[in-house]
Protein backbone atom coordinates (compact mmCIF):
# COMPACT_ATOMS: atom_id res chain seq x y z
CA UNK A 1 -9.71 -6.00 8.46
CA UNK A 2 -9.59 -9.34 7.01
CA UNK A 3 -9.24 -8.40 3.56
CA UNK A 4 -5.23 -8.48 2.22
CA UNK A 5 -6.23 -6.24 -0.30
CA UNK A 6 -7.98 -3.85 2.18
CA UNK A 7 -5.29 -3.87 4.07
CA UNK A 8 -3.15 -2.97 1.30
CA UNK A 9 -4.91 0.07 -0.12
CA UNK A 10 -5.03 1.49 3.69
CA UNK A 11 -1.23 1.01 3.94
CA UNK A 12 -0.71 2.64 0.38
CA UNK A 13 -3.40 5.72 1.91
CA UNK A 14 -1.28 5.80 5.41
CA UNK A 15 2.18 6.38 3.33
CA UNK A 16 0.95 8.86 1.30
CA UNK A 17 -0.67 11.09 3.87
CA UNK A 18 2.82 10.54 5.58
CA UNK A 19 1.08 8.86 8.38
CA UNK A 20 4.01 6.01 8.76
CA UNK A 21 3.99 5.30 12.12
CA UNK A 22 0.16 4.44 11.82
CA UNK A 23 1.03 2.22 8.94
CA UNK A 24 3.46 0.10 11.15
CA UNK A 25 1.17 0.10 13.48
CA UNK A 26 -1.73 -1.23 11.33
CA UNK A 27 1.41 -3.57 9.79
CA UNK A 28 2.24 -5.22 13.74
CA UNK A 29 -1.08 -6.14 13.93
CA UNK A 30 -1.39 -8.75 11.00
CA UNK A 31 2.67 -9.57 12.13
CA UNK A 32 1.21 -10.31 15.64
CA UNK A 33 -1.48 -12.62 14.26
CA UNK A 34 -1.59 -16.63 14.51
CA UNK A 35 -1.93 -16.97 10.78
CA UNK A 36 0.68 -17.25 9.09
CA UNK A 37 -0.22 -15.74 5.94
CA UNK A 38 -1.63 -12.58 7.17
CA UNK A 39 1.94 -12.49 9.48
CA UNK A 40 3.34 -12.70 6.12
CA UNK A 41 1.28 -9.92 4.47
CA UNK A 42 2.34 -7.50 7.86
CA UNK A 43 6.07 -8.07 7.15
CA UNK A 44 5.74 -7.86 3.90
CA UNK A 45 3.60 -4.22 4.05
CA UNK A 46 5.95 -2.82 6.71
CA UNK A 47 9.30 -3.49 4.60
CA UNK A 48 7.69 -1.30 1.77
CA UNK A 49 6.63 1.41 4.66
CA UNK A 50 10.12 1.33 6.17
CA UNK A 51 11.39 2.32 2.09
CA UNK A 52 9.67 5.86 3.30
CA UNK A 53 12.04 6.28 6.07
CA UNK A 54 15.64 6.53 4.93
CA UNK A 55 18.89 4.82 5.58
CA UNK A 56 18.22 4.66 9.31
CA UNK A 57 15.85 1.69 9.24
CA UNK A 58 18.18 -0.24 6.97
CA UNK A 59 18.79 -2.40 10.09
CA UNK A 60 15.07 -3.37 10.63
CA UNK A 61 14.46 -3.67 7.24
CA UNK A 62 16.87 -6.51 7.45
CA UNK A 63 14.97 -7.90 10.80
CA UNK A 64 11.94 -7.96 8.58
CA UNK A 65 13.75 -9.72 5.85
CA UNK A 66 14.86 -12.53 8.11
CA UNK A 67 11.42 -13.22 9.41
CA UNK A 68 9.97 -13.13 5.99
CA UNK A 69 12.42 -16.09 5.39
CA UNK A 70 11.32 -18.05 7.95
CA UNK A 71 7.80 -18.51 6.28
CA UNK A 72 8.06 -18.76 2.52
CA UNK A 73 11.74 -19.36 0.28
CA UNK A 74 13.72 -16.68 -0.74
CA UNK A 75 12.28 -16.35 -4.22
CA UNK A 76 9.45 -15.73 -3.36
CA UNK A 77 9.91 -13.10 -1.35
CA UNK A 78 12.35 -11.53 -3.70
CA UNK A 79 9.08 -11.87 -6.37
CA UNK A 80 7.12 -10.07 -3.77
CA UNK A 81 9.77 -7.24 -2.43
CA UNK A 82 10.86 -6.35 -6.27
CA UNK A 83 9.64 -2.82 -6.49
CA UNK A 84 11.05 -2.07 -2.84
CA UNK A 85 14.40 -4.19 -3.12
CA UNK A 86 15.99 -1.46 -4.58
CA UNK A 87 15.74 1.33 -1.85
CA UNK A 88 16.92 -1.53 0.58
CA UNK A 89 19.93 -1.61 -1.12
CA UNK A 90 20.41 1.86 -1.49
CA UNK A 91 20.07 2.28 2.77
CA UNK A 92 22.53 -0.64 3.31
CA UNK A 93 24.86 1.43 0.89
CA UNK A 94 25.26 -1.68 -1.44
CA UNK A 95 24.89 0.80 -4.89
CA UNK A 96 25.91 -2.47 -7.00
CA UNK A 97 23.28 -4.42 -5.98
CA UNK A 98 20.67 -1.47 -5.65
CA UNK A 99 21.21 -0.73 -9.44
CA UNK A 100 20.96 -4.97 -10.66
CA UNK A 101 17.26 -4.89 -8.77
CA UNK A 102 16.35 -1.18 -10.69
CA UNK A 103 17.31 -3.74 -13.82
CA UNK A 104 15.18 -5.95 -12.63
CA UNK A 105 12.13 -3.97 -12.29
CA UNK A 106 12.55 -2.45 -15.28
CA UNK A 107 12.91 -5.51 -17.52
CA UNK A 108 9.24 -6.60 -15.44
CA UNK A 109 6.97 -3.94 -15.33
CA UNK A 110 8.73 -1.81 -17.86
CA UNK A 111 9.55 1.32 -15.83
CA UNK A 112 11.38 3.02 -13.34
CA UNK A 113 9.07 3.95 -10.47
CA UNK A 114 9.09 7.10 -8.71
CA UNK A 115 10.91 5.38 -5.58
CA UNK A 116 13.51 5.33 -7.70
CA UNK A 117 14.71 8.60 -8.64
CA UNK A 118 17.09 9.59 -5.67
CA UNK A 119 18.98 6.47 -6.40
CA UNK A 120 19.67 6.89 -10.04
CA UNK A 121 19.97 10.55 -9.63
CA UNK A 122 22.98 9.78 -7.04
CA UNK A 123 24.45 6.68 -9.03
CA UNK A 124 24.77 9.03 -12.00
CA UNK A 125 26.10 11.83 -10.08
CA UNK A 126 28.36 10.22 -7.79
CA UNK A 127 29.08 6.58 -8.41
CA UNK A 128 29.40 6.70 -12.09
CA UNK A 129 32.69 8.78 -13.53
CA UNK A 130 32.71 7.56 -17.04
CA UNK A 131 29.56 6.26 -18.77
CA UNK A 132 28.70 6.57 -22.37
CA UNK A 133 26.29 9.48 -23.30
CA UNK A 134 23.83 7.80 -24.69
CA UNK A 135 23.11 6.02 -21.68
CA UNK A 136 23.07 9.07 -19.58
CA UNK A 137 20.46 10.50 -21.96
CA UNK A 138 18.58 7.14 -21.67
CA UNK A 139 18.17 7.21 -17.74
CA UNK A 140 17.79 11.21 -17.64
CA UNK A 141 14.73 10.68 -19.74
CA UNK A 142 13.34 7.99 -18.25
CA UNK A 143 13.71 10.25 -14.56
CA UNK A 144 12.22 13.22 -16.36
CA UNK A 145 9.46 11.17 -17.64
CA UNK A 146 8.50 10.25 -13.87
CA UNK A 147 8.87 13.61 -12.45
CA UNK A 148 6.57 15.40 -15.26
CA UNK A 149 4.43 12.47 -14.47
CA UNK A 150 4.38 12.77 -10.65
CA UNK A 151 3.82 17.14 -11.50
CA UNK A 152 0.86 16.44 -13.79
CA UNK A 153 -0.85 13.23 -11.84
CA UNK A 154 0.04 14.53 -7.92
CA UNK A 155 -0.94 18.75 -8.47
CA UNK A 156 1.74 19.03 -5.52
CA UNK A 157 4.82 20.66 -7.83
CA UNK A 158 4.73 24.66 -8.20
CA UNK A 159 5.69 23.70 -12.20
CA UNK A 160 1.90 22.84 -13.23
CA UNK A 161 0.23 25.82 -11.39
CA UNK A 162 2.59 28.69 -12.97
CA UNK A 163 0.73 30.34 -15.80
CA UNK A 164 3.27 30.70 -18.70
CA UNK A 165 1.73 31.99 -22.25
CA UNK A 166 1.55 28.59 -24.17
CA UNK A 167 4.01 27.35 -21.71
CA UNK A 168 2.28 24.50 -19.60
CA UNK A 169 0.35 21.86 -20.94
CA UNK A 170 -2.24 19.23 -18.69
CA UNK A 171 -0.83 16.41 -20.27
CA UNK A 172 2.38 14.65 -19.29
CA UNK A 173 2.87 13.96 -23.01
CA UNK A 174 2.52 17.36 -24.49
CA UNK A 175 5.07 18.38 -21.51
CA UNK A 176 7.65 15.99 -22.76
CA UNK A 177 6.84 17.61 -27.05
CA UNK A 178 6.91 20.55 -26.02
CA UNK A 179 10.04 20.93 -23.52
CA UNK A 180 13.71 21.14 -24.72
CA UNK A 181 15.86 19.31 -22.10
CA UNK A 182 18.30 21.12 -21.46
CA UNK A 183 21.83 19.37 -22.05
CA UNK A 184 24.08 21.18 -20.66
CA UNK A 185 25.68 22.61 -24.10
CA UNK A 186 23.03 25.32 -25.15
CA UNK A 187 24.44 28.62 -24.08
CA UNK A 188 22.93 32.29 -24.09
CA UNK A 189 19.39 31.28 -23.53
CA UNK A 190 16.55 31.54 -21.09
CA UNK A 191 16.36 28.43 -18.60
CA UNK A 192 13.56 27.30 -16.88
CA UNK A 193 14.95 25.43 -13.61
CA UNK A 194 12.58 23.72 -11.13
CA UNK A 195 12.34 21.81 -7.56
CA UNK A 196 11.86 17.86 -8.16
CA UNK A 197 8.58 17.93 -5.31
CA UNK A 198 10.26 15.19 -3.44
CA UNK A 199 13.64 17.04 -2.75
CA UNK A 200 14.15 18.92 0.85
CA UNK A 201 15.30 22.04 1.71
CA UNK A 202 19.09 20.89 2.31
CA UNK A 203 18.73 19.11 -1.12
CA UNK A 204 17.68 22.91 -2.60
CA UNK A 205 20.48 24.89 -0.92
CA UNK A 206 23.49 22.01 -1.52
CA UNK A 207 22.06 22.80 -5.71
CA UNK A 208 22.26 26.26 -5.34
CA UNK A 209 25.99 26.50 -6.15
CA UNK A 210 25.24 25.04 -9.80
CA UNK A 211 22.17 27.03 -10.60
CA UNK A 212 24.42 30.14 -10.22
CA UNK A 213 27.50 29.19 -11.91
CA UNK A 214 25.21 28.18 -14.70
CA UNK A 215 23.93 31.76 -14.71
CA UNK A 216 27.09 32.63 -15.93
CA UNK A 217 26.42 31.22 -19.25
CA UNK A 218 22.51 31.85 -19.70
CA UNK A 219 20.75 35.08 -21.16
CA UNK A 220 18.59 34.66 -17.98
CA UNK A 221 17.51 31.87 -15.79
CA UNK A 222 14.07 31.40 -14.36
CA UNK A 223 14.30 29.58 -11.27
CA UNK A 224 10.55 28.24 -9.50
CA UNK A 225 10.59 27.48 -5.98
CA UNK A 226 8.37 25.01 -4.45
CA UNK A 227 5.57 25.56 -2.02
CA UNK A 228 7.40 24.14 0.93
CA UNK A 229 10.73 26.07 -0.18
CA UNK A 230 9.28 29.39 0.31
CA UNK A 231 11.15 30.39 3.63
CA UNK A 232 14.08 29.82 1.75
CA UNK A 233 13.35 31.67 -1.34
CA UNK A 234 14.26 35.52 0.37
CA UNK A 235 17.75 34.64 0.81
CA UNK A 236 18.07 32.73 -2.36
CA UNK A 237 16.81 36.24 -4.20
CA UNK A 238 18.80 37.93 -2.20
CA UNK A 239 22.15 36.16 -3.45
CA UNK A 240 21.00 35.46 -6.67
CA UNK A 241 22.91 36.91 -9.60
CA UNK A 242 20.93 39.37 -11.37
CA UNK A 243 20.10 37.09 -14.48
CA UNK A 244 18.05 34.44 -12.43
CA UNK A 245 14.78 35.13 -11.63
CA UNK A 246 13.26 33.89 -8.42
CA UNK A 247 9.94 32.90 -8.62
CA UNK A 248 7.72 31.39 -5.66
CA UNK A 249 5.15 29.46 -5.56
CA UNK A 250 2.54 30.76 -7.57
CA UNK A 251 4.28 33.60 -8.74
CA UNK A 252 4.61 34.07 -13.14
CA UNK A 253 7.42 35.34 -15.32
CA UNK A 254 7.01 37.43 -18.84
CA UNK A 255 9.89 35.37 -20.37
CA UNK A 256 9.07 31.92 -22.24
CA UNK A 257 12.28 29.32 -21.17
CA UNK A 258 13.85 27.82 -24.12
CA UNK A 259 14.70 24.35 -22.26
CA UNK A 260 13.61 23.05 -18.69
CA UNK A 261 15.87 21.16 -16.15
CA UNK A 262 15.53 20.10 -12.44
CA UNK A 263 17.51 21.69 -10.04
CA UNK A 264 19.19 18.61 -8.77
CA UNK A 265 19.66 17.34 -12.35
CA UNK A 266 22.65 20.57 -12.35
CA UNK A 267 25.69 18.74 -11.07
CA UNK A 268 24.93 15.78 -13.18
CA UNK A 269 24.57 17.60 -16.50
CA UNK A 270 27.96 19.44 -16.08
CA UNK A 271 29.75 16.37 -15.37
CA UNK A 272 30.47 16.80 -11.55
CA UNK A 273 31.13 13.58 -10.15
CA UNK A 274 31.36 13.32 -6.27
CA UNK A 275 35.27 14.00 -7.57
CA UNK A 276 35.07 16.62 -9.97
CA UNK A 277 32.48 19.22 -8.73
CA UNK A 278 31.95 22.45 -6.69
CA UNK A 279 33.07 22.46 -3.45
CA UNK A 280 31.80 25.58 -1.38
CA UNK A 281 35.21 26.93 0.11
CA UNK A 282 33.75 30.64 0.32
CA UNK A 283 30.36 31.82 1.04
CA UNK A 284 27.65 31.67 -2.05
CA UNK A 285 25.09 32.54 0.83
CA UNK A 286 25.51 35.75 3.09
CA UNK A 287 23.16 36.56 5.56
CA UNK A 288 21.25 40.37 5.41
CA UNK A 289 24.20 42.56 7.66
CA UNK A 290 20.91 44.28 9.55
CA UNK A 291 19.87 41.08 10.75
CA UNK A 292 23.19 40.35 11.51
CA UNK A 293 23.65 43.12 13.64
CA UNK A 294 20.28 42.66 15.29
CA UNK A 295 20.55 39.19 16.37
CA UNK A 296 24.11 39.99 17.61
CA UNK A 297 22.84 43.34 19.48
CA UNK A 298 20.10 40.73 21.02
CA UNK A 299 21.25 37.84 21.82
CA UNK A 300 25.32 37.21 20.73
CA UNK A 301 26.55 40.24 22.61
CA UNK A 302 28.96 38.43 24.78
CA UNK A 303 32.42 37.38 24.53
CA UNK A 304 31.46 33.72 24.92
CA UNK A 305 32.49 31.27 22.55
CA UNK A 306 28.73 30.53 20.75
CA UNK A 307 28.12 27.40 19.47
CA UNK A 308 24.33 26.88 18.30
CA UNK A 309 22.71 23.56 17.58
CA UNK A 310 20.02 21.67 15.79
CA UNK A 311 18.80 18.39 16.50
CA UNK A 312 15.28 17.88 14.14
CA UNK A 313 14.07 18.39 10.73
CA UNK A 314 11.49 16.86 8.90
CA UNK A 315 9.63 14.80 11.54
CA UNK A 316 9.87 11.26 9.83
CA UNK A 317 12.78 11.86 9.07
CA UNK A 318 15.52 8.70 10.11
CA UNK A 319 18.55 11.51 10.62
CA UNK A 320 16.37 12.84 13.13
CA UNK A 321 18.16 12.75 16.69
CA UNK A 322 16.93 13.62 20.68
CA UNK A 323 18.40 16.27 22.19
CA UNK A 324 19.02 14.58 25.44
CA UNK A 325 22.13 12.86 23.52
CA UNK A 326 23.65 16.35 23.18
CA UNK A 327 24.01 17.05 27.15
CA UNK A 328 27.33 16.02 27.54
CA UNK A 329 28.68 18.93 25.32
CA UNK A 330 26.50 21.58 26.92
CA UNK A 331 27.99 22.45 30.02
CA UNK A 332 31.66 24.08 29.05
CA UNK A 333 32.12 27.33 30.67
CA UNK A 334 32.67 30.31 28.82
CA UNK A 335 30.39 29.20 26.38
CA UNK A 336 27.01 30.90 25.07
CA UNK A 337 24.35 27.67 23.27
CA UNK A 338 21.94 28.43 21.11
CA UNK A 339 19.16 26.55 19.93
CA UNK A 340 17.75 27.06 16.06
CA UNK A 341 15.44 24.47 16.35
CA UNK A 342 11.88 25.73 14.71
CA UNK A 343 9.01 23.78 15.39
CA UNK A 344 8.39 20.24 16.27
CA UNK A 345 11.71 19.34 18.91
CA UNK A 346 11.26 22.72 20.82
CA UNK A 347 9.79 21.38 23.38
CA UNK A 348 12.55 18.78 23.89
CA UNK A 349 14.52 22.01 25.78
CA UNK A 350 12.40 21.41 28.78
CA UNK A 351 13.50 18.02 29.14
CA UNK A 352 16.84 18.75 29.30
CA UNK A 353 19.26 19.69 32.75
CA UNK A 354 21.30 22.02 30.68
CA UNK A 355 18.88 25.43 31.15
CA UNK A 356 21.70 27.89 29.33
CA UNK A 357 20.35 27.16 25.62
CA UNK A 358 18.69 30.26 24.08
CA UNK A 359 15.86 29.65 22.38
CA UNK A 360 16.48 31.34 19.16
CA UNK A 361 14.17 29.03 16.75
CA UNK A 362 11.45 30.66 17.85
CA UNK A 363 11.84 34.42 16.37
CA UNK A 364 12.97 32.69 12.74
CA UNK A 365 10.47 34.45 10.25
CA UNK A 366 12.26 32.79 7.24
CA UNK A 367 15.51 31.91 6.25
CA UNK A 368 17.63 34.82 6.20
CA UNK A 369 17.07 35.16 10.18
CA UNK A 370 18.37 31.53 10.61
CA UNK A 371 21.21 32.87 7.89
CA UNK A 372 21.58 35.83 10.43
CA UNK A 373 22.09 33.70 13.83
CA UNK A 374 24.46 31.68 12.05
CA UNK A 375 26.69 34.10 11.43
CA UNK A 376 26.79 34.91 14.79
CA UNK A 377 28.17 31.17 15.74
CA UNK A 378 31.51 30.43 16.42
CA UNK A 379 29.71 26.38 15.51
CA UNK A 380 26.76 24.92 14.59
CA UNK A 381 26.41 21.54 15.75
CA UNK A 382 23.47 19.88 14.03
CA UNK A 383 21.97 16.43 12.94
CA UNK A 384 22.10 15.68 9.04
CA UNK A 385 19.52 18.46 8.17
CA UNK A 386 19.22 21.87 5.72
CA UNK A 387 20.68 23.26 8.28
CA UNK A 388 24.33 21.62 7.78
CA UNK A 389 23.80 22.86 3.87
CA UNK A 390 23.27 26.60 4.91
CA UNK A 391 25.92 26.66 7.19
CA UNK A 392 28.20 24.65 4.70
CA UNK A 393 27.26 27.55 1.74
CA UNK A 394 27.73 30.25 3.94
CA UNK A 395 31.16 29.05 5.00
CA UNK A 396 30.38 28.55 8.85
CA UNK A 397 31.90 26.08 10.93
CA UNK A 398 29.43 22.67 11.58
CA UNK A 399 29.99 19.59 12.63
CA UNK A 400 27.10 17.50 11.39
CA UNK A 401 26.08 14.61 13.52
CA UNK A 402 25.59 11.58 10.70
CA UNK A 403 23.99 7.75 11.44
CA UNK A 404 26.10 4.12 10.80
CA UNK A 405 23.74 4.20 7.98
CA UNK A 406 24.25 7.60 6.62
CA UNK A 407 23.08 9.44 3.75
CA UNK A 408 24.59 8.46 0.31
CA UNK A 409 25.74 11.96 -0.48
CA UNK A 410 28.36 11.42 2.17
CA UNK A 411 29.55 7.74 0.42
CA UNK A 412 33.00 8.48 -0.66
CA UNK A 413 33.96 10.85 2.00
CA UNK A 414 33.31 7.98 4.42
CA UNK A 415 35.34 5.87 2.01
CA UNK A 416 32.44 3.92 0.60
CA UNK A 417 31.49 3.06 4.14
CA UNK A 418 34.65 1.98 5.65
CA UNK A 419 35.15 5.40 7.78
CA UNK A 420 34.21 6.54 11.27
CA UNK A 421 36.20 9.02 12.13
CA UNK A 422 35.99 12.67 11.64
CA UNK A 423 35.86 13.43 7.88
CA UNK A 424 35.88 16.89 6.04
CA UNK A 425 33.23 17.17 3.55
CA UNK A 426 33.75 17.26 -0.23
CA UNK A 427 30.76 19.17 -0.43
CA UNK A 428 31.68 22.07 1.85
CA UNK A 429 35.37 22.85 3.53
CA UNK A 430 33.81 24.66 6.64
CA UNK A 431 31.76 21.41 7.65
CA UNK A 432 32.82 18.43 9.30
CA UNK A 433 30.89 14.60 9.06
CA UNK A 434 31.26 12.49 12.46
CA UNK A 435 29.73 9.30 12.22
CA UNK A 436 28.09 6.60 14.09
CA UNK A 437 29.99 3.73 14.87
CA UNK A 438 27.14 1.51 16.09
CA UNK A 439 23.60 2.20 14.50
CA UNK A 440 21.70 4.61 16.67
CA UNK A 441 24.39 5.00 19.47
CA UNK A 442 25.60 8.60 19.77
CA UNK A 443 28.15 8.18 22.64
CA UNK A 444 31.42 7.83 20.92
CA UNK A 445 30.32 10.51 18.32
CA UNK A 446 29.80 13.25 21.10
CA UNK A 447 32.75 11.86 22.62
CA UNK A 448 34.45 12.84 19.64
CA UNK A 449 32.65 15.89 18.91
CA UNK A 450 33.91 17.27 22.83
CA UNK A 451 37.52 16.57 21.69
CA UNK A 452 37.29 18.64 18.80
CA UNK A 453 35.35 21.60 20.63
CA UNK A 454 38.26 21.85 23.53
CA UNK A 455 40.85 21.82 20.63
CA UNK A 456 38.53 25.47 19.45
CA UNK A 457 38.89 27.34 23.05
């Protein structure tokens, strides 16, 4: 593939089929070659692939950066790194700097890509405490611009393929005339709340709280789940209060919203900062008392102190850790482990010497089983994953296992970066944050974590 631009376009193809380990793979092979230019192109490819992959590469991206340097000045890569420099930023938890280089794209090519979103979405939310309105209504329309975009252009969102009467429109433009945003003052009236498609699971159940305390002022609230939520959505209708209406993917409503809102746009428009919001300190999420009973009947019917963990979520995910580093907490006596692992990472309980770890991932449906096995725990112990959120909302003890470079949800509660030790999230009192001291070293935060399990007996 001699061809820069080839090379380019199959990079841009790789990330979007989520194939990102092929991509760096097709990336090392123009860094490994003898010219320097197409060395140049590989670095410069794999630092936008690595913008994919969350916080945790934050250290390579830096690697990259260096050797970029050593072949062509600083502005010039800066020129050619612009649309990524951001998200660079925002994994080395430098916010300041993130938000000049959002300027800076804007002010070039005039927008705010998609990229973007989580960032200003979080800066707004969290970093920001006072800021004038008219600049919060200036960068919430600019983000809802981008996600109508991404539902109409992508076909990937649930939004476009619900069949409202006169509701949905094909064109971005006639979204944006004929939606009411919905601004957080408008009271009594039907709401039309949906998942952003780039959000995960954990990202869906840490909004839940302010979906249903806004229910307390709407007439009624018409919630659409995404595709990839819909293992989620049983317990969510479950819980629900009875003016919010559930819908999956797919699935159509009689009522015609009078505004629209993203889910994860919630906390922002009622002025929680990362100071001033809900913190779960009883459970919005209770698991069905059948399944309860019948996982505890099963499998928890013991007078063992249960602890269950959780060590994989999305597979590309940079929170992602190996079970292998949880070993030296699995061998306690009187203790019952349990493994809610679904999926991809089961087979990682073969590889392990520990052989007491029941395999309860397997025989979760949806959900409200996971919600049911939980409540059986005495602690979860789990990487930063949906899992940590559930727990958190049902008012379960976790300790969630968090990189050096962590997610930016967690910034102040590590004191903007300056913490290691064990913290107590703001976001949920039951759950617990331990955090890398070295990037992608788990020793001294096991270490930690088999303190604070000996304290429990």
């Amino acid at each position: 593939m001699n061809d820069d631009k080839e090379f380019s376009l199959k990079i841009f193809e790789l990330k979007q089929e989520g194939k990102f380990n092929e991509a760096k793979n097709l990336c090392d092979k123009y860094i490994n070659s003898e010219n320097i230019e197409e060395r140049y192109q590989g670095l410069l490819e794999k630092f936008g692939v690595y913008t994919h992959l969350g916080a945790g590469v934050a250290g390579k991206m830096t690697s990259i950066l260096n050797a970029m340097k050593e072949i062509k000045p600083y502005e010039k890569i800066v020129d050619d790194l612009l649309p990524v420099l951001p998200m660079y930023f925002f994994f080395m938890n430098d916010f300041e700097q993130a938000k000049n280089y959002i300027e800076k794209v804007e002010i070039k090519f005039n927008v705010y890509p998609l990229i973007f979103q989580n960032f200003l979405k979080f800066y707004m939310k969290y970093i920001v405490n006072e800021i004038k309105e008219d600049t919060i209504f200036d960068l919430m329309e600019k983000i809802y611009f981008w996600e109508l975009t991404t539902f109409t252009q992508k076909k990937f969102s649930s939004l476009e393929n619900i069949e409202y009467k006169n509701f949905l429109h094909q064109n971005c433009m006639e979204l944006l005339k004929y939606y009411t945003f919905y601004s957080g003052i408008e009271e009594n009236i039907t709401l039309l709340v949906t998942d952003p498609y780039n959000d995960g699971i954990g990202d869906q159940i840490q909004n839940i709280r302010y979906l249903f305390d806004v229910a307390k002022d709407m007439k009624k609230i018409v919630y659409v789940s995404n595709k990839k939520f819909m293992g989620l959505s049983p317990l969510i209708k479950a819980n629900a209060p009875e003016n919010v209406e559930i819908l999956d993917y797919g699935e159509t409503t009689n009522d015609i919203p009078d505004a629209f809102i993203p889910l994860d746009m919630l906390p922002f428009i009622y002025k929680y900062s990362m100071k001033n919001q809900i913190k779960v300190t009883s459970p919005i999420l209770k698991a069905n008392s059948e399944k309860v009973m019948m996982y505890k009947e099963k499998y928890f019917n013991n007078d063992n102190f249960k602890i269950g963990i959780k060590w994989k979520g999305d597979p590309n995910c940079y929170r992602n850790i190996k079970l292998k580093e949880f070993e030296s907490i699995l061998n306690f006596d009187n203790v019952s482990y349990y493994s809610l692992q679904k999926g991809e990472g089961i087979e990682e309980l073969a590889n392990i010497s520990s052989r007491n770890v029941v395999d309860l991932g397997s025989t979760f449906d949806d959900f409200t089983d996971t919600a049911a096995a939980i409540e059986n725990l005495d602690l979860l112990i789990c990487n930063d994953t949906s899992l940590l959120h559930l727990a958190g909302s049902m008012g379960k003890k976790c300790f969630a296992l968090c990189q050096y470079y962590y997610d930016p949800r967690w910034y102040l509660d590590f004191n903007k970066g300056k913490t290691f030790e064990c913290v107590n999230s703001s976001l949920y009192e039951s759950v617990h944050l331990f955090r890398q001291i070295e990037q992608g070293v788990w020793t001294d935060v096991f270490e930690k974590i088999e303190i604070e399990i000996k304290k429990m007996f």
